[in-house]
Protein backbone atom coordinates (compact mmCIF):
# COMPACT_ATOMS: atom_id res chain seq x y z
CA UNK A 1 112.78 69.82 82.69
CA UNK A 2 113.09 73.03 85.06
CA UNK A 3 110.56 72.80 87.62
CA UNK A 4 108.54 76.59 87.18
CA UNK A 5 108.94 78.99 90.03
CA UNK A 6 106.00 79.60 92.69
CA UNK A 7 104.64 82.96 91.86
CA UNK A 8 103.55 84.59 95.31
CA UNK A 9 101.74 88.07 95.38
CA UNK A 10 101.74 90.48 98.56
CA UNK A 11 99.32 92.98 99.38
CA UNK A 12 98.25 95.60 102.18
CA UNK A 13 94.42 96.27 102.44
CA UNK A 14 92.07 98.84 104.29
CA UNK A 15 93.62 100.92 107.17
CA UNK A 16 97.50 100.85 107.64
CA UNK A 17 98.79 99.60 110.25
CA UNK A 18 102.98 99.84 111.74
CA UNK A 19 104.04 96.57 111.51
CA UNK A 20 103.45 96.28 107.73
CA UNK A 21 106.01 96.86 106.42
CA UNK A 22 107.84 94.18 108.33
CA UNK A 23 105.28 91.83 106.91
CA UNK A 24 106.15 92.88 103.53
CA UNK A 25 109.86 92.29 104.02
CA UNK A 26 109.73 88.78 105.41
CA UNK A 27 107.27 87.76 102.72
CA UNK A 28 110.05 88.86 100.09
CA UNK A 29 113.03 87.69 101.56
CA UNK A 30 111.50 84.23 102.70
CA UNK A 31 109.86 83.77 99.28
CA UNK A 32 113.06 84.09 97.76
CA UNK A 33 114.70 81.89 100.13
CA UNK A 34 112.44 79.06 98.92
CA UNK A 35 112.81 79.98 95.65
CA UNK A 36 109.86 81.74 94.33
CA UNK A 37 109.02 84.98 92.86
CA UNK A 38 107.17 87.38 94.77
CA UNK A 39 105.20 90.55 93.36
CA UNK A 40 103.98 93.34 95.20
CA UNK A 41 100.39 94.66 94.21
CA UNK A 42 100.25 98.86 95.04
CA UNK A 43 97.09 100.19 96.59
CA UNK A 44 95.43 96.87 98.22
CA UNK A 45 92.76 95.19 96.04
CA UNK A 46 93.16 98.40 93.95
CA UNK A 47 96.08 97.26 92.24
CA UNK A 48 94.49 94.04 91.45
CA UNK A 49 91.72 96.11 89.06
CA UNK A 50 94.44 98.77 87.75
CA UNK A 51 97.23 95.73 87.66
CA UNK A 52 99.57 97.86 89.37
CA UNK A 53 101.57 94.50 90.22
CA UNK A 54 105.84 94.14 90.03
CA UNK A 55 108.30 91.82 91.07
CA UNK A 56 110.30 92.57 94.24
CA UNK A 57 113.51 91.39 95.03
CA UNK A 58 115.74 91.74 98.52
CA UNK A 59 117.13 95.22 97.47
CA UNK A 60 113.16 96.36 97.35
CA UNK A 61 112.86 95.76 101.03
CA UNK A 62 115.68 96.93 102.34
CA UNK A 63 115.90 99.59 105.56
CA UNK A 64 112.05 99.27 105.60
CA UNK A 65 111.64 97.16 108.83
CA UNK A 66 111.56 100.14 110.60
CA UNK A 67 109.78 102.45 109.15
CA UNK A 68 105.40 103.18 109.52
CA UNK A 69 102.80 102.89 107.09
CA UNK A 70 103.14 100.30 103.78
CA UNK A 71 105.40 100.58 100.61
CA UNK A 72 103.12 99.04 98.91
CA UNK A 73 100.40 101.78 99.79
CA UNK A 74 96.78 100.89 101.15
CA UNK A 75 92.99 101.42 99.83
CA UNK A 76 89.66 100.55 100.72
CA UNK A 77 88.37 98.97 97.06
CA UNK A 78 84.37 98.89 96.98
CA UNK A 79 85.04 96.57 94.07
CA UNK A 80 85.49 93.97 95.88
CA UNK A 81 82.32 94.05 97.65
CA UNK A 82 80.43 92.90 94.38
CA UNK A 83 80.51 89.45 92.70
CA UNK A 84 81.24 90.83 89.17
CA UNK A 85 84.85 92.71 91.18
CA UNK A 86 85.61 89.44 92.81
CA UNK A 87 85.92 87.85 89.39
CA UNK A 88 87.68 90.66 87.93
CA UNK A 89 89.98 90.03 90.23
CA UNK A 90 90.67 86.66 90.25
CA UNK A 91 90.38 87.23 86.49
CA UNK A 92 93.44 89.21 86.59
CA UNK A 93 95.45 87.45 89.48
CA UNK A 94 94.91 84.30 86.81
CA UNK A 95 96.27 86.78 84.05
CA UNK A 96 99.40 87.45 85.70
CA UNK A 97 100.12 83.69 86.49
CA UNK A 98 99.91 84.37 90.25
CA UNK A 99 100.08 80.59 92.08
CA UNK A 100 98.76 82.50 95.90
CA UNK A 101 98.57 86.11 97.38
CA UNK A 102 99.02 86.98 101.05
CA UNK A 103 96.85 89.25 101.83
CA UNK A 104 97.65 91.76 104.80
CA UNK A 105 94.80 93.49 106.98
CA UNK A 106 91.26 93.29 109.04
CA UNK A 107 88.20 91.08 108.67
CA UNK A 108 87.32 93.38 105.46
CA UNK A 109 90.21 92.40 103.99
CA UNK A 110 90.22 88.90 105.03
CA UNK A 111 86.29 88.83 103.34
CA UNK A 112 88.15 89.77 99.80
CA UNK A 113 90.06 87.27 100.30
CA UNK A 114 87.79 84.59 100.55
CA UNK A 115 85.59 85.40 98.10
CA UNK A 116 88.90 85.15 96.15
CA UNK A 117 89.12 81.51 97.66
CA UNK A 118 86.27 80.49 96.53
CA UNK A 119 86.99 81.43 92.86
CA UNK A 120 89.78 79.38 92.97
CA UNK A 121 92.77 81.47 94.28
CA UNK A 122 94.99 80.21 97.04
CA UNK A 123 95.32 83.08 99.55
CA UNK A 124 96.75 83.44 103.33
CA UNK A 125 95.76 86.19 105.40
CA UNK A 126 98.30 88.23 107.58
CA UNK A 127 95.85 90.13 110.24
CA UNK A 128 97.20 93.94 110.89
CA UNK A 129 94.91 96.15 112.35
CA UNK A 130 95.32 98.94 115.23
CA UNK A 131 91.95 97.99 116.86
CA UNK A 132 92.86 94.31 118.00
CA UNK A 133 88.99 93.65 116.98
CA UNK A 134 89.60 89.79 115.51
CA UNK A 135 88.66 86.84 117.70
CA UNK A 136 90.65 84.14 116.00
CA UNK A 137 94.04 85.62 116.90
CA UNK A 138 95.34 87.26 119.88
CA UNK A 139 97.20 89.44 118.44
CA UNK A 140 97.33 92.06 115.49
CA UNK A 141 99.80 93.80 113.72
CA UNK A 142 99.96 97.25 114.37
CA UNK A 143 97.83 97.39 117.80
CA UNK A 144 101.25 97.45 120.08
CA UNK A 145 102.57 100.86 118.30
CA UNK A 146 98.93 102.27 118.32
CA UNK A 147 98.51 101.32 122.65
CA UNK A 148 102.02 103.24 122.80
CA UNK A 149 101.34 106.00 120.62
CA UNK A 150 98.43 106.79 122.62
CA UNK A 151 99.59 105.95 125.49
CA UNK A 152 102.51 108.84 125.36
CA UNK A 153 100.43 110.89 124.05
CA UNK A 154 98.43 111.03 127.01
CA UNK A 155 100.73 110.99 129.59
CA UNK A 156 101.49 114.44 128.06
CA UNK A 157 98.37 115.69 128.11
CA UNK A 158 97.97 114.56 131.86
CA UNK A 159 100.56 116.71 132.61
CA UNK A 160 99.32 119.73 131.52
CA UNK A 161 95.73 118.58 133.11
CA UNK A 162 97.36 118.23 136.48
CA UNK A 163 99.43 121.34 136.07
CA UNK A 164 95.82 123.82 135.15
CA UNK A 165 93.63 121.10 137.16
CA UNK A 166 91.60 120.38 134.14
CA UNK A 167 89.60 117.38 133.17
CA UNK A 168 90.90 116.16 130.05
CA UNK A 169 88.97 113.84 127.61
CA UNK A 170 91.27 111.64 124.68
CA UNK A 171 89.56 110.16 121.93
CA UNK A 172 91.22 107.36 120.61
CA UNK A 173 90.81 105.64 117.17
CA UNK A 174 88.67 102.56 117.37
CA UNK A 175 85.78 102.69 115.30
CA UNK A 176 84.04 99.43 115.47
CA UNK A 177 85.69 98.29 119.00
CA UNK A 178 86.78 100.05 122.23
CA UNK A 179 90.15 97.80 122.91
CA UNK A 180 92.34 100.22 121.85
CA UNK A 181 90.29 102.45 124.65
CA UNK A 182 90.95 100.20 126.97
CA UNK A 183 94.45 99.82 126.88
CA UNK A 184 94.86 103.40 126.21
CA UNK A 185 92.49 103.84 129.91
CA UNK A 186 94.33 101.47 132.11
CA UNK A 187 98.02 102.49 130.69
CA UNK A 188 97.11 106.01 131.23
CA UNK A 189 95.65 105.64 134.60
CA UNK A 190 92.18 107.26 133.26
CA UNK A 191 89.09 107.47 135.71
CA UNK A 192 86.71 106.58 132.90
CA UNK A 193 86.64 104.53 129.38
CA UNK A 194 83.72 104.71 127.41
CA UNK A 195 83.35 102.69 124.07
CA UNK A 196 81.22 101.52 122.05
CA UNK A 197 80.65 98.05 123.89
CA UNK A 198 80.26 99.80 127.21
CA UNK A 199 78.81 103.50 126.65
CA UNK A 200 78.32 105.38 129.50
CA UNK A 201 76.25 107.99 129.63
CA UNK A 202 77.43 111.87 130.78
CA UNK A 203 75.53 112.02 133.93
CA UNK A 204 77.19 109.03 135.22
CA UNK A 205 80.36 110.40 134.00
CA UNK A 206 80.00 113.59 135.95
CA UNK A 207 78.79 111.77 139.21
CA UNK A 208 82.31 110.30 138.73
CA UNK A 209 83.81 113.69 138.28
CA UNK A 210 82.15 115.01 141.50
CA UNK A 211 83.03 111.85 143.49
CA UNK A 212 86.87 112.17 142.74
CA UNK A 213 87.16 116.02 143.30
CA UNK A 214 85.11 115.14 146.76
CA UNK A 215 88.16 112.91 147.45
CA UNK A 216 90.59 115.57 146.67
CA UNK A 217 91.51 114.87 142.95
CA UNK A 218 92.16 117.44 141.21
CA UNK A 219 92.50 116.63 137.51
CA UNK A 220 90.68 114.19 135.31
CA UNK A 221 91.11 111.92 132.42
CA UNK A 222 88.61 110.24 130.46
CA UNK A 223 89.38 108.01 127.27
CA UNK A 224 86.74 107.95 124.53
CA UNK A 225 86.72 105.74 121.68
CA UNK A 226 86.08 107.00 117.83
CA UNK A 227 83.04 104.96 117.59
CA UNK A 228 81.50 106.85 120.42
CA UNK A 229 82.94 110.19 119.38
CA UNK A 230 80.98 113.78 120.66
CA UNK A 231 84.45 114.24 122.46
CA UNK A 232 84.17 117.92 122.20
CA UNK A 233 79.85 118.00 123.14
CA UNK A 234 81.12 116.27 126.22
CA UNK A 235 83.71 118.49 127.11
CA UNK A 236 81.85 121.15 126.89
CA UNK A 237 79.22 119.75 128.90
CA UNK A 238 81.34 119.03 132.00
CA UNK A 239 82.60 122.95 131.53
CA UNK A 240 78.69 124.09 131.95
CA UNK A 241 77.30 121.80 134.58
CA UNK A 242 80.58 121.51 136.76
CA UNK A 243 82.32 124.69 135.89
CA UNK A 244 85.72 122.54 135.63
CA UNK A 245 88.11 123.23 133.03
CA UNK A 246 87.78 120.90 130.13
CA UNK A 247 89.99 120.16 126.84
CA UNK A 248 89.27 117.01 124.22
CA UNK A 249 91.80 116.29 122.15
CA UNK A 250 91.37 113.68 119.27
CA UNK A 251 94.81 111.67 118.64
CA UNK A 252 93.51 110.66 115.34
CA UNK A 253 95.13 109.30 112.70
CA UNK A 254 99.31 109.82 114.75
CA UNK A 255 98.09 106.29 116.28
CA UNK A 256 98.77 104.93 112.42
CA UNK A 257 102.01 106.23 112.15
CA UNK A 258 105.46 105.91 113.80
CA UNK A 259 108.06 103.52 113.82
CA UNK A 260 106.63 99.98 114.51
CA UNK A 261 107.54 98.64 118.24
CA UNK A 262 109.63 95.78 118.59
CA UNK A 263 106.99 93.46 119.15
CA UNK A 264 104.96 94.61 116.07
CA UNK A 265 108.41 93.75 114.13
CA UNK A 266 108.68 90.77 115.55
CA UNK A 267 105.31 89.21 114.45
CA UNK A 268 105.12 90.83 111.38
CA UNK A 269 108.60 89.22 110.73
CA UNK A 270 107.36 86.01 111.96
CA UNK A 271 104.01 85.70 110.21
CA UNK A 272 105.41 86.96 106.51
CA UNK A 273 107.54 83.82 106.83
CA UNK A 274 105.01 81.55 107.99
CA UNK A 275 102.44 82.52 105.14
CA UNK A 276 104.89 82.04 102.40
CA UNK A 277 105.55 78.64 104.13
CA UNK A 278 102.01 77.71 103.93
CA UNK A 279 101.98 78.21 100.11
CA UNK A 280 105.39 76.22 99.90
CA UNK A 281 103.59 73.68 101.61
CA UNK A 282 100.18 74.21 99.78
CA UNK A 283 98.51 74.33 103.51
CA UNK A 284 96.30 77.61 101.86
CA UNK A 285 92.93 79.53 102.59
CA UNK A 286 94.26 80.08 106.30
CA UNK A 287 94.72 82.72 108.35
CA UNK A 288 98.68 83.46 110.76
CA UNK A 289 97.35 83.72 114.06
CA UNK A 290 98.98 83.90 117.82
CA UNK A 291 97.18 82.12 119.99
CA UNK A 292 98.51 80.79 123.73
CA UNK A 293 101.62 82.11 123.16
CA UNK A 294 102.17 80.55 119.21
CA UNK A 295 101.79 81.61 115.63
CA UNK A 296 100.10 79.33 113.57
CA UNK A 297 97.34 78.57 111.00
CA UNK A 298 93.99 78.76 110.57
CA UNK A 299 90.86 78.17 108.45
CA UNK A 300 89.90 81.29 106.61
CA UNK A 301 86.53 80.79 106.41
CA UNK A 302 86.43 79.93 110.25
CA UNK A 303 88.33 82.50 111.38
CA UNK A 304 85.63 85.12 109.69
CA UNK A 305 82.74 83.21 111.56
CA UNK A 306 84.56 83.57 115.20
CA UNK A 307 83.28 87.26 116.97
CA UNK A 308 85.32 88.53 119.70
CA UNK A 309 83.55 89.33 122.67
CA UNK A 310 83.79 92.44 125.26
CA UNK A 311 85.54 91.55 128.51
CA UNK A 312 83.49 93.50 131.43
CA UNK A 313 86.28 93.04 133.62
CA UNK A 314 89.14 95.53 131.74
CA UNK A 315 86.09 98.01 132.28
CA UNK A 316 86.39 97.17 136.41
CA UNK A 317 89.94 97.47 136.66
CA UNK A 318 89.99 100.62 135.16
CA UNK A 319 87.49 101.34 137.95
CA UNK A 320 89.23 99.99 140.49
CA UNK A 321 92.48 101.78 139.60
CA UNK A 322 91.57 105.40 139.34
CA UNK A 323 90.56 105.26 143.24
């Protein structure tokens, strides 16, 4: 008797991130390499409820490596929040004869999916988020075209500060975590970070100010992240006490988009494969990390429990370096 075919689906969930679309490729091709059928679900958990769900082949991925955002589109789904849209949508993952889905995206995501777990459904989690805010892996999809985004986007707008001798404030996407800021503040050579782990407060920030233009600096550049925000307050606050030029400029959602870096290719490439080898192997409920320099796999339910914690020190070297 013919052995049935795995049936794998693939989804993207809650904020895009560049990278994704790699992750979508590799899970197609490498499904079909071991023989299974894969189906892309539109919209995140979205297309679970409106079973928005079709079957991909090769052609379906092709010339997408490169390119930003998700094919298969992205949602935040409330839904899923609730215990009645959980079983809905294991309900309907069960009516379309799904065997596992890989899910794509941040700790909200990852919490869909293991409600989903334990209802029953084999998942593996892909994580691909700009704010680099999970503890269990290194590193996250998406968050090495978001540093560089930024990152050349303020280099520009340093040289305009330097040219007017203007303080210049960035504020740089990050709701829930500052990392992102504090790339973006030592890559840029900024004199101050402030996030949401480490907010300081504008006095201190304008001691700074007046400490560097004692020392014969000229221009300024402070990185703020979203989760702090009052970017422009601040700005204008620095123009009325210190009577120096000052511009915000929010980068907003441009650190989404763009062709994915290399690197964000590469382990988007590397972890599609290795989740659609977990279900060939039925080694499910995990998570792809990269940790010390390694992808591999771990619990789900673990990796949700494990909170990353601020590192002080990033904070001093910015410091240190805008001497």
């Amino acid at each position: 008797m013919k052995q049935r075919r795995l049936r794998v689906g693939v989804l993207t969930s809650g904020g895009d991130a560049p990278g994704m679309n790699a992750v979508i490729r590799a899970v197609v091709r490498s499904a079909l390499h071991f023989n299974m059928r894969v189906y892309g679900i539109r919209a995140g958990y979205q297309g679970l409820f409106r079973a928005d769900i079709n079957e991909m082949n090769t052609d379906d991925v092709s010339d997408i490596i490169h390119r930003g955002g998700t094919i298969l589109r992205t949602a935040r789904c409330m839904e899923m929040i609730s215990d009645d849209g959980q079983r809905r949508a294991a309900e309907v993952i069960r009516a379309m004869q799904l065997d596992a889905v890989i899910v794509v995206g941040g700790d909200g995501s990852f919490k869909g999916a293991l409600a989903l777990s334990k209802l029953g459904i084999k998942v593996i989690c892909i994580p691909a988020t700009i704010d680099l805010d999970m503890d269990c892996t290194e590193y996250t999809i998406g968050f090495d075209t978001a540093v560089n985004t930024a990152a050349a986007a303020i280099i520009c707008i340093r040289d305009t500060s330097s040219s007017h001798e203007r303080c210049s404030i960035v504020e740089v996407m990050g709701r829930n975590a500052g990392y992102l800021a504090q790339w973006c503040g030592i890559a840029g050579g900024a004199e101050e970070v402030i996030t949401l782990e480490n907010r300081i407060d504008t006095k201190s920030v304008m001691e700074q100010l007046m400490k560097n233009r004692s020392r014969g600096k000229r221009h300024h550049l402070i990185v703020v992240a979203e989760g702090v925000g009052g970017s422009n307050e601040l700005a204008q606050e620095i123009e009325r006490v210190l009577d120096i030029e000052t511009r915000a400029t929010v980068l907003g959602h441009m650190q989404r988009g763009g062709t994915p870096s290399a690197i964000d290719r590469m382990h988007g490439s590397i972890m599609g494969y290795m989740a659609v080898k977990a279900i060939k192997e039925d080694d499910v409920n995990k998570v792809v990390i990269y940790k010390d320099g390694k992808h591999d796999l771990i619990g789900l339910e673990e990796a949700l429990t494990m909170r990353k914690k601020y590192n002080p020190e990033m904070y001093d070297i910015t410091k240190i370096l805008a001497i």
